[in-house]
N, C-alpha and C. Protein backbone atom coordinates (compact mmCIF):
# COMPACT_ATOMS: atom_id res chain seq x y z
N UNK A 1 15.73 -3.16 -12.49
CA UNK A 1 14.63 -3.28 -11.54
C UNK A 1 14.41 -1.96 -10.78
N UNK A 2 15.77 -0.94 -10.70
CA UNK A 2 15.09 0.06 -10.14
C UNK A 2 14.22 1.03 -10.57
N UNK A 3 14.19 0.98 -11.61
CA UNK A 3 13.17 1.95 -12.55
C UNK A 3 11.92 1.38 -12.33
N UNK A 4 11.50 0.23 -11.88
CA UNK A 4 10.27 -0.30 -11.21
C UNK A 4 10.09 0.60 -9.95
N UNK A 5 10.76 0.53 -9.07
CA UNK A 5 10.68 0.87 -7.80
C UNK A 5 10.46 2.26 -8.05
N UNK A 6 11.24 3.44 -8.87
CA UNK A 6 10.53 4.41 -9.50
C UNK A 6 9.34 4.85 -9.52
N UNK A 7 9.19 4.29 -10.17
CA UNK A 7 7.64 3.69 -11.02
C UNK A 7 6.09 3.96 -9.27
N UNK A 8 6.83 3.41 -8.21
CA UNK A 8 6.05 2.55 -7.54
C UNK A 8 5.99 4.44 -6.66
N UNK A 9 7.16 4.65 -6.94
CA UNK A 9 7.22 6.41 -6.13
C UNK A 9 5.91 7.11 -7.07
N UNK A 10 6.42 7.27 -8.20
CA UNK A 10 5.09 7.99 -9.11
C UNK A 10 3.40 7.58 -8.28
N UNK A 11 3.44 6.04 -8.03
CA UNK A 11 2.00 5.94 -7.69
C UNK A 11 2.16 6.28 -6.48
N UNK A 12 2.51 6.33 -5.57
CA UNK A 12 2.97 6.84 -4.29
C UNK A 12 2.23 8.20 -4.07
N UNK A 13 2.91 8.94 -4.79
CA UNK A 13 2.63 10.41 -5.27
C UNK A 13 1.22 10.78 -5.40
N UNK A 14 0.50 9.98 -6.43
CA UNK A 14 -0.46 10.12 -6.87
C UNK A 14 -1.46 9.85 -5.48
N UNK A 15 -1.57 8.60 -4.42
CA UNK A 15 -2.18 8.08 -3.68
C UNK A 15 -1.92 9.29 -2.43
N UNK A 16 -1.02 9.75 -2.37
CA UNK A 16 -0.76 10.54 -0.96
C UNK A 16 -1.43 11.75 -1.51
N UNK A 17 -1.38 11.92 -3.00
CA UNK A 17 -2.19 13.95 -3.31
C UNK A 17 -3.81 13.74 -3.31
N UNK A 18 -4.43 12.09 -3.32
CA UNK A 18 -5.68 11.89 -3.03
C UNK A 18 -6.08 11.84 -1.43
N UNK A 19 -4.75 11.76 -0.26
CA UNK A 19 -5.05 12.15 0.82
C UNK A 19 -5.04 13.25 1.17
N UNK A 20 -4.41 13.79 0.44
CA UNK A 20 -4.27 14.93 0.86
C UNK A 20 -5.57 16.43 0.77
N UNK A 21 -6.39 15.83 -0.78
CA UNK A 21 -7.33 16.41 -1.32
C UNK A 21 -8.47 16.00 -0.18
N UNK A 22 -8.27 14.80 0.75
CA UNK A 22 -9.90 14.86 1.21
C UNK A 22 -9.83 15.30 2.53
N UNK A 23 -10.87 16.04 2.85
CA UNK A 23 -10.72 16.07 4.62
C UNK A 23 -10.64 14.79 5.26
N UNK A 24 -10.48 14.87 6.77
CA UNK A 24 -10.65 13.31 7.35
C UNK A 24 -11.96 12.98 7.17
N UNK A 25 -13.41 13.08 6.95
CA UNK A 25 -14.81 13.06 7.02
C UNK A 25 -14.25 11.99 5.34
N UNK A 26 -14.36 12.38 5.05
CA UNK A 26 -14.01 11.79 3.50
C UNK A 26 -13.29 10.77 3.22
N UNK A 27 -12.00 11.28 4.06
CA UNK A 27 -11.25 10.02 3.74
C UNK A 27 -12.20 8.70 4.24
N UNK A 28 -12.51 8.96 5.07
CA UNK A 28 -13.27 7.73 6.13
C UNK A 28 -14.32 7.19 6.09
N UNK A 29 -15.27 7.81 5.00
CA UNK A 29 -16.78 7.96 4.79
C UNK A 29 -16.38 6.35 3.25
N UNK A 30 -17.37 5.38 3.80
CA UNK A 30 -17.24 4.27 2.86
C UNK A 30 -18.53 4.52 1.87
N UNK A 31 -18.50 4.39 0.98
CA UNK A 31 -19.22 4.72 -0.06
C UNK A 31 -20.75 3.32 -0.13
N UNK A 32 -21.52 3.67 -0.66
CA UNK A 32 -22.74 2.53 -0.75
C UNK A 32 -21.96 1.30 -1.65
N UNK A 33 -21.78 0.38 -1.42
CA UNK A 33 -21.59 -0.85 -2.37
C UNK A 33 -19.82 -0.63 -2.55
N UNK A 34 -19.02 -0.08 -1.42
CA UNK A 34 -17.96 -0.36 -0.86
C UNK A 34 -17.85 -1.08 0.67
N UNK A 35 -16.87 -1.83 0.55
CA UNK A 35 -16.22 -2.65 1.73
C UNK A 35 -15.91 -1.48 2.70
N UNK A 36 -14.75 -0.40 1.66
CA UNK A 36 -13.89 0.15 2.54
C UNK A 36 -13.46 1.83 1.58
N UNK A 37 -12.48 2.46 2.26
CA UNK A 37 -12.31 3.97 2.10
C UNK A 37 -11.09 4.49 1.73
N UNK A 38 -11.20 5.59 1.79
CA UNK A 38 -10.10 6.11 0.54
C UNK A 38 -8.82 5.85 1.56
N UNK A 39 -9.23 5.95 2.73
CA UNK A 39 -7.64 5.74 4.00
C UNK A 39 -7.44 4.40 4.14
N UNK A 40 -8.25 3.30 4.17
CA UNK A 40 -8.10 2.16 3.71
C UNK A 40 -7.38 1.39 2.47
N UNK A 41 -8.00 2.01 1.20
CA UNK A 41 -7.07 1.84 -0.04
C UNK A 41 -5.85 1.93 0.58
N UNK A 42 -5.69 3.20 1.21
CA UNK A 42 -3.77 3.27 0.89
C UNK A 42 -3.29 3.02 2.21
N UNK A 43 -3.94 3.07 2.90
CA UNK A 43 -2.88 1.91 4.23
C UNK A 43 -2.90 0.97 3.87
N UNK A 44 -3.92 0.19 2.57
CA UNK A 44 -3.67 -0.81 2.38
C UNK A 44 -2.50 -1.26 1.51
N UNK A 45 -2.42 -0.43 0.80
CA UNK A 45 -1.16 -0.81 -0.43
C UNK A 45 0.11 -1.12 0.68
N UNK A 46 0.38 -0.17 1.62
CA UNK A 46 1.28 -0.03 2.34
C UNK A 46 1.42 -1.51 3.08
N UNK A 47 0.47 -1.76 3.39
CA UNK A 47 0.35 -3.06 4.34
C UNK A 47 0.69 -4.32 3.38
N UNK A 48 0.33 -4.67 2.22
CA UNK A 48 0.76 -5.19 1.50
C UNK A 48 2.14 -5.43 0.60
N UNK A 49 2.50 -3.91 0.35
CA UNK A 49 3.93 -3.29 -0.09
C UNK A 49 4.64 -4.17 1.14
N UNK A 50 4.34 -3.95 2.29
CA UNK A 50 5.52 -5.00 3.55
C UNK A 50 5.44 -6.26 3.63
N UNK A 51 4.81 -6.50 3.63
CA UNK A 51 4.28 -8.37 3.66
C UNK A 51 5.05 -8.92 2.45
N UNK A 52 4.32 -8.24 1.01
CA UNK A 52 5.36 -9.08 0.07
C UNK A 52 7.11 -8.69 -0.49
N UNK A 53 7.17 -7.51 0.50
CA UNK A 53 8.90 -7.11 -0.06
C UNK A 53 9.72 -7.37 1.57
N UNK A 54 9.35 -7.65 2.27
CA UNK A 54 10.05 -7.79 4.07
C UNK A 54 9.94 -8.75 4.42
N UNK A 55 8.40 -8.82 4.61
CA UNK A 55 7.89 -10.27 5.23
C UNK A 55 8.35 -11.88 5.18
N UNK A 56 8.04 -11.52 3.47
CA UNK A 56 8.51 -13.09 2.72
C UNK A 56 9.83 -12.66 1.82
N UNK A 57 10.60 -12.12 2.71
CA UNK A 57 12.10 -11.97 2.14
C UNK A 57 12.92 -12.16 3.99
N UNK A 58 11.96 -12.65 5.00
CA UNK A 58 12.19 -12.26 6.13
C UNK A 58 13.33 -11.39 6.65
N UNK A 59 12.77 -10.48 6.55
CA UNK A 59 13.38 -8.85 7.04
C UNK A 59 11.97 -8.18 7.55
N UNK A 60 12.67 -7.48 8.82
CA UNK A 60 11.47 -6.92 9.29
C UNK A 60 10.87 -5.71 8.88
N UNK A 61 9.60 -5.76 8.66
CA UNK A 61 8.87 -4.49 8.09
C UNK A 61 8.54 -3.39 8.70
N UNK A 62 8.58 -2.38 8.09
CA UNK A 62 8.96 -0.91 8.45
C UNK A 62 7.56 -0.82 9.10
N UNK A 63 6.17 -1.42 9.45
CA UNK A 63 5.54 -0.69 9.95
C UNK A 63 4.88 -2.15 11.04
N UNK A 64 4.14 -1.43 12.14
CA UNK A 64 4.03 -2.71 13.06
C UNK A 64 3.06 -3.39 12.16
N UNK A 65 3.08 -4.58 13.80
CA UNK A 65 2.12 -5.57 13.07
C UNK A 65 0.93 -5.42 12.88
N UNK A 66 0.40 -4.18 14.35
CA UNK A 66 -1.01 -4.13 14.72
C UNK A 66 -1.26 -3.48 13.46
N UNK A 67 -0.71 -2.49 12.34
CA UNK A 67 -0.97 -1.66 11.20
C UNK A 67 -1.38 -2.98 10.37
N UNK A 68 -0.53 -4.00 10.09
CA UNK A 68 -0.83 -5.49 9.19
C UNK A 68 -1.94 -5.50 9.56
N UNK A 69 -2.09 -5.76 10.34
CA UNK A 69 -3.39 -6.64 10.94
C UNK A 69 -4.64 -5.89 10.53
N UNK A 70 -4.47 -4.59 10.51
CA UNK A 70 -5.66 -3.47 10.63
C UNK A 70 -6.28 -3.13 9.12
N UNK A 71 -5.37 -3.27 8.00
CA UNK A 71 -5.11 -3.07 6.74
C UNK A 71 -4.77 -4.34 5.85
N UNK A 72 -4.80 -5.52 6.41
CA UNK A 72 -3.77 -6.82 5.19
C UNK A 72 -4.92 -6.84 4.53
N UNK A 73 -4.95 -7.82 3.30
CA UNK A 73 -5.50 -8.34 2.50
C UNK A 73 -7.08 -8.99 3.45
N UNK A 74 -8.49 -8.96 3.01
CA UNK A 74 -9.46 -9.24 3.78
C UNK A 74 -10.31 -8.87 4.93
N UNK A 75 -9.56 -7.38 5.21
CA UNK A 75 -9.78 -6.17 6.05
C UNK A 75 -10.78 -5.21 5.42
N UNK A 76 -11.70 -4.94 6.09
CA UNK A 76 -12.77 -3.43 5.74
C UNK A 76 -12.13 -2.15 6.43
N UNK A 77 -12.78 -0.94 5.84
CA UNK A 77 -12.63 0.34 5.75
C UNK A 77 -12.66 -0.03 7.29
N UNK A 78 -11.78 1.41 8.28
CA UNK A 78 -11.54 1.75 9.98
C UNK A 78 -12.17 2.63 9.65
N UNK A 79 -13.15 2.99 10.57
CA UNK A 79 -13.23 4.67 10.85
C UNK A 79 -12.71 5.22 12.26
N UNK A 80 -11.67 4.69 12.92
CA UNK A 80 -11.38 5.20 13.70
C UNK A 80 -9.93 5.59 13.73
N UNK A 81 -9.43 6.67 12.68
CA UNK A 81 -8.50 7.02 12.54
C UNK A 81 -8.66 8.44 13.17
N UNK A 82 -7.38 8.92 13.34
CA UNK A 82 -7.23 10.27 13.30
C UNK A 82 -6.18 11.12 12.32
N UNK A 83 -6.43 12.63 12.24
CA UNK A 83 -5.37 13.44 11.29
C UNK A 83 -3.57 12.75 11.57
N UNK A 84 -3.61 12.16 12.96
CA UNK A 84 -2.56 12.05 12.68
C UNK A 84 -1.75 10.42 12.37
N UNK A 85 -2.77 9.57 11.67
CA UNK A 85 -3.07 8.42 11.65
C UNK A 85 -2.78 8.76 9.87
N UNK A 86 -3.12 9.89 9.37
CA UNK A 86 -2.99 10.09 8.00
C UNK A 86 -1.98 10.83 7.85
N UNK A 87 -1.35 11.88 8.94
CA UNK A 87 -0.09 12.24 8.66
C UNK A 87 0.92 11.29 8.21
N UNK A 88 0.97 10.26 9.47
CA UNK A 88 2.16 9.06 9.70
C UNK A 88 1.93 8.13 8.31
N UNK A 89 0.62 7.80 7.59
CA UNK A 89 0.89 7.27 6.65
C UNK A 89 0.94 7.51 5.57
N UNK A 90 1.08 8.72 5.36
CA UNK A 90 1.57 9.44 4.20
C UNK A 90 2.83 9.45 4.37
N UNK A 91 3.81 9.71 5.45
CA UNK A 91 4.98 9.94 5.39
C UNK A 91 5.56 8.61 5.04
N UNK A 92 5.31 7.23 5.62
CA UNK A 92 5.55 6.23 5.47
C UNK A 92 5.47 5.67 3.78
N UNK A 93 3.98 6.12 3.32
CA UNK A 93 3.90 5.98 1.80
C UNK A 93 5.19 6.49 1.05
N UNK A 94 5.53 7.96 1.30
CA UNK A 94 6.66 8.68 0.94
C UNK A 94 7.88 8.11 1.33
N UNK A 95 8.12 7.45 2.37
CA UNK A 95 9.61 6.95 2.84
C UNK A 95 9.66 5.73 2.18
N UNK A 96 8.82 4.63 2.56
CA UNK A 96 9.09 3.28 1.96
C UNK A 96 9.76 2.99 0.86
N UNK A 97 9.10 3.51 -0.05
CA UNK A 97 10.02 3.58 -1.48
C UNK A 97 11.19 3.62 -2.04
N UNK A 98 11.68 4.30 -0.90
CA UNK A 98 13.47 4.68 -1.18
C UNK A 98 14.22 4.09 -0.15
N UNK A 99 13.67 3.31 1.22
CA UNK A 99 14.06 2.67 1.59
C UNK A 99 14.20 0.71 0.82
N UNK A 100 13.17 0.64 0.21
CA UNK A 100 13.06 -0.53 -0.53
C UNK A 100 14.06 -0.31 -1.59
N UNK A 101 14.19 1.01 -2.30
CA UNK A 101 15.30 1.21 -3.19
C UNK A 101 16.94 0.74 -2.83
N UNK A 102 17.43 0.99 -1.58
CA UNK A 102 18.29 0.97 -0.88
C UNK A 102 18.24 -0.06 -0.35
N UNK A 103 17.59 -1.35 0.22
CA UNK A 103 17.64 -2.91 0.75
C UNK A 103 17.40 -3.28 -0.76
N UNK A 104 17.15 -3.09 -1.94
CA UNK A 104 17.27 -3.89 -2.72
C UNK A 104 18.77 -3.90 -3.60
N UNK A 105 18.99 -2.81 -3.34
CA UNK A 105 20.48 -2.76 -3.93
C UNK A 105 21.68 -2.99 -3.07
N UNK A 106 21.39 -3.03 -1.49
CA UNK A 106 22.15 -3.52 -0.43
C UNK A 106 21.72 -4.83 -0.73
N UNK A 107 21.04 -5.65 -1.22
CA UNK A 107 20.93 -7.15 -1.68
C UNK A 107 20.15 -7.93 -0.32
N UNK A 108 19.58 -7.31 0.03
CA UNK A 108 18.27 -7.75 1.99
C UNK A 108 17.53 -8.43 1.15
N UNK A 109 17.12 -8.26 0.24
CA UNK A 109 15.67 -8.92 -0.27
C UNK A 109 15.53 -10.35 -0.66
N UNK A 110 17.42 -10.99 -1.01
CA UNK A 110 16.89 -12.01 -2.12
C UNK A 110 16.88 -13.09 -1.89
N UNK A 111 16.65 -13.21 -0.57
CA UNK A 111 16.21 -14.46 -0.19
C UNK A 111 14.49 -14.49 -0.27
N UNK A 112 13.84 -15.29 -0.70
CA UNK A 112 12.32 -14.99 -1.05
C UNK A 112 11.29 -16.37 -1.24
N UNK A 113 10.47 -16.23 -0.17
CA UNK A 113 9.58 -16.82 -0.30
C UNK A 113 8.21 -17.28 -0.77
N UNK A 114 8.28 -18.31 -1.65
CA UNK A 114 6.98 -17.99 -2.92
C UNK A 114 5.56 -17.74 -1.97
N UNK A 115 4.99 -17.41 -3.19
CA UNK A 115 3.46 -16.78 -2.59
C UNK A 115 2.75 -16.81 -3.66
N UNK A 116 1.55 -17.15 -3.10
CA UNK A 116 0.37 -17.22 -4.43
C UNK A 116 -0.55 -15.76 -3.82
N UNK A 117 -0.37 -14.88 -5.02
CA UNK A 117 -1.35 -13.60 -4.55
C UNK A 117 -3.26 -14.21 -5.03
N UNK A 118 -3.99 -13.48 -4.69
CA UNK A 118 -5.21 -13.34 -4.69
C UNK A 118 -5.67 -13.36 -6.75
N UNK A 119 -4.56 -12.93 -6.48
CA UNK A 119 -4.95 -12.70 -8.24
C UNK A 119 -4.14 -13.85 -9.00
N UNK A 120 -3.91 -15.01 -8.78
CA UNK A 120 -3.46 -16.62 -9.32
C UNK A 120 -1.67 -16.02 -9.80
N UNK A 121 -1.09 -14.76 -9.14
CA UNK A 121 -0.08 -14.89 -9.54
C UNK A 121 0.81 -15.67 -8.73
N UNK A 122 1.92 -16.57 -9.21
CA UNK A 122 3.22 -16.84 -7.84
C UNK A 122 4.31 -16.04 -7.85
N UNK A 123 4.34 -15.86 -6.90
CA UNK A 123 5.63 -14.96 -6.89
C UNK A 123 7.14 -15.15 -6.29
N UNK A 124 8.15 -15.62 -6.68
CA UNK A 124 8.58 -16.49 -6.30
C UNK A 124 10.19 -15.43 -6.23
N UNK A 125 10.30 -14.37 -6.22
CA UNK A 125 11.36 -13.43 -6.27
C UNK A 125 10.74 -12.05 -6.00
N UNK A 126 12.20 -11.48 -5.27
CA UNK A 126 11.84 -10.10 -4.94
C UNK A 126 11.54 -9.14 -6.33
N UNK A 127 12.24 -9.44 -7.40
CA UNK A 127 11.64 -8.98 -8.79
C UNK A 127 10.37 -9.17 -8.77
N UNK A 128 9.69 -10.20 -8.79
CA UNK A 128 8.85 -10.95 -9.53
C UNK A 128 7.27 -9.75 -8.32
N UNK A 129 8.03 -9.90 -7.20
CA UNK A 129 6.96 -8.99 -6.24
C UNK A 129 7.33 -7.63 -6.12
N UNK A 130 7.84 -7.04 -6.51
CA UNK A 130 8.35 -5.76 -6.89
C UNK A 130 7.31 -5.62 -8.39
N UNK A 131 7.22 -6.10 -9.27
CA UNK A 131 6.58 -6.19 -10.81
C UNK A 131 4.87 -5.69 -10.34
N UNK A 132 4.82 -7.17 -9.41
CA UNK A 132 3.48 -7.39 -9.12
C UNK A 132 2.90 -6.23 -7.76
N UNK A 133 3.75 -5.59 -7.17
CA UNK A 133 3.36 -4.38 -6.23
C UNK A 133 2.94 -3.31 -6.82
N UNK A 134 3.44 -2.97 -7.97
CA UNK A 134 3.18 -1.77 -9.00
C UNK A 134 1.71 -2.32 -9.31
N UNK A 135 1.47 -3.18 -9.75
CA UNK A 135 0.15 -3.36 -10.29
C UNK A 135 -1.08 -3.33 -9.55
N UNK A 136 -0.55 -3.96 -8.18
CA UNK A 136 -1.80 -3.89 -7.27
C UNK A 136 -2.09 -2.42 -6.28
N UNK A 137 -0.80 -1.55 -6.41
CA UNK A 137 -0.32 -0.27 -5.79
C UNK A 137 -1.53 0.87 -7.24
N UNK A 138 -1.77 0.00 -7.96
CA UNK A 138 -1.72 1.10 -9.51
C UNK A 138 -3.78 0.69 -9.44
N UNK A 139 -3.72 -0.42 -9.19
CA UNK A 139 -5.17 -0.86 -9.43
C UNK A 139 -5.88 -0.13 -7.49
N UNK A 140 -5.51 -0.25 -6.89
CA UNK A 140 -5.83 0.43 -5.31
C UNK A 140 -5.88 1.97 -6.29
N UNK A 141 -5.52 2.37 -6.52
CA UNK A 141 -5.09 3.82 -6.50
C UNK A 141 -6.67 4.17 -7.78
N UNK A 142 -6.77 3.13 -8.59
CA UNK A 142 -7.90 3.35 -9.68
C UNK A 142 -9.01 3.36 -9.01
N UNK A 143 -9.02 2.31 -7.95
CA UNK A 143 -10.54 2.03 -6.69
C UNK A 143 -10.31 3.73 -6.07
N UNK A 144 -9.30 4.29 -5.52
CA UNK A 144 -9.26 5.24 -4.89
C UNK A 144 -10.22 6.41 -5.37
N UNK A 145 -9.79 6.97 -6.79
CA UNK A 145 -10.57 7.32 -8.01
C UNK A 145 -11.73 7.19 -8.61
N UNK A 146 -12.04 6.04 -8.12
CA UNK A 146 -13.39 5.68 -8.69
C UNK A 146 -14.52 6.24 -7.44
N UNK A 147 -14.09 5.73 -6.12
CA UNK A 147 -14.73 5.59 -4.94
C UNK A 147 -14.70 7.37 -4.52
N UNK A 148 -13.92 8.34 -4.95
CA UNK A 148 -14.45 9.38 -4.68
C UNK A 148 -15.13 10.07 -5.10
N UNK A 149 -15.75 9.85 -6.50
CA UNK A 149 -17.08 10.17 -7.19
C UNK A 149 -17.97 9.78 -6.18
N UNK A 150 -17.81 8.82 -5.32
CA UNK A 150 -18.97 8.46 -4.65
C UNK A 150 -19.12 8.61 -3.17
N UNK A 151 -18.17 10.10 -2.76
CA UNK A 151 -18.52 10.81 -1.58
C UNK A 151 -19.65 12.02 -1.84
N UNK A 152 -20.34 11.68 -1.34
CA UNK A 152 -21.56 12.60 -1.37
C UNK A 152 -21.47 14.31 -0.73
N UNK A 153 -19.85 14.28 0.02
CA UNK A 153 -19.87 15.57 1.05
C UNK A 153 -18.32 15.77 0.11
């Protein structure tokens, strides 16, 4: 399973060098026939990455709640971020990973509470949401990609 969690660093990588490529105007700018924005995508993965590996393993998650709340699942693009609103979650994108590496092999996780995601999966193990984080971490990151063809600046 840790070669998943791997896996989840690679997209990590990829999502933080697309913050890094846009100014803040960009990151923040929601595209015509988008909800939401490229700083959205990936606070969102993040916000999600906690909910299904902390949350419903009850262990507390590395980032507050007001961040959940701002980013969970059913949330639109903020534009009221600042540079250093994208510093902190880039670093967090970058840390999480290897902290999840380390509570999963310290054995924190395996107590786990099922969940039906948006997409008819259940998930009923920290494996099983570890599998399914890569995918929705991998599909955010394709919207990310797609949606910056469609900054006009």
């Amino acid at each position: 399973m840790e070669e998943h969690i791997i896996y989840l660093t690679t997209i990590r990588k990829q999502i933080i060098d697309e913050l890094e490529q846009h100014s803040l105007k960009q990151l923040l700018y929601i595209p015509v026939g988008y909800k939401n924005n490229l700083f959205w995508n990936a606070a969102h993965v993040l916000a999600t990455q906690q909910l299904i590996h902390y949350y419903l393993t009850d262990n507390r998650m590395l980032v507050d709640t007001h961040f959940i709340q701002n980013y969970k699942k059913g949330t639109v693009g903020n534009t009221e971020v600042t540079e250093d609103d994208v510093k902190e979650l880039k670093e967090m994108l970058e840390s999480t990973p290897m902290q999840l590496f380390k509570d999963y092999r310290a054995e924190k996780l395996s107590f786990y509470r099922s969940y039906n995601t948006s997409f008819g999966v259940n998930l009923t193990s920290i494996e099983e949401a570890i599998l399914y984080n890569n995918i929705h971490e991998a599909m955010h990151l394709g919207y990310m990609l797609s949606m910056k063809k469609n900054i006009p600046f």
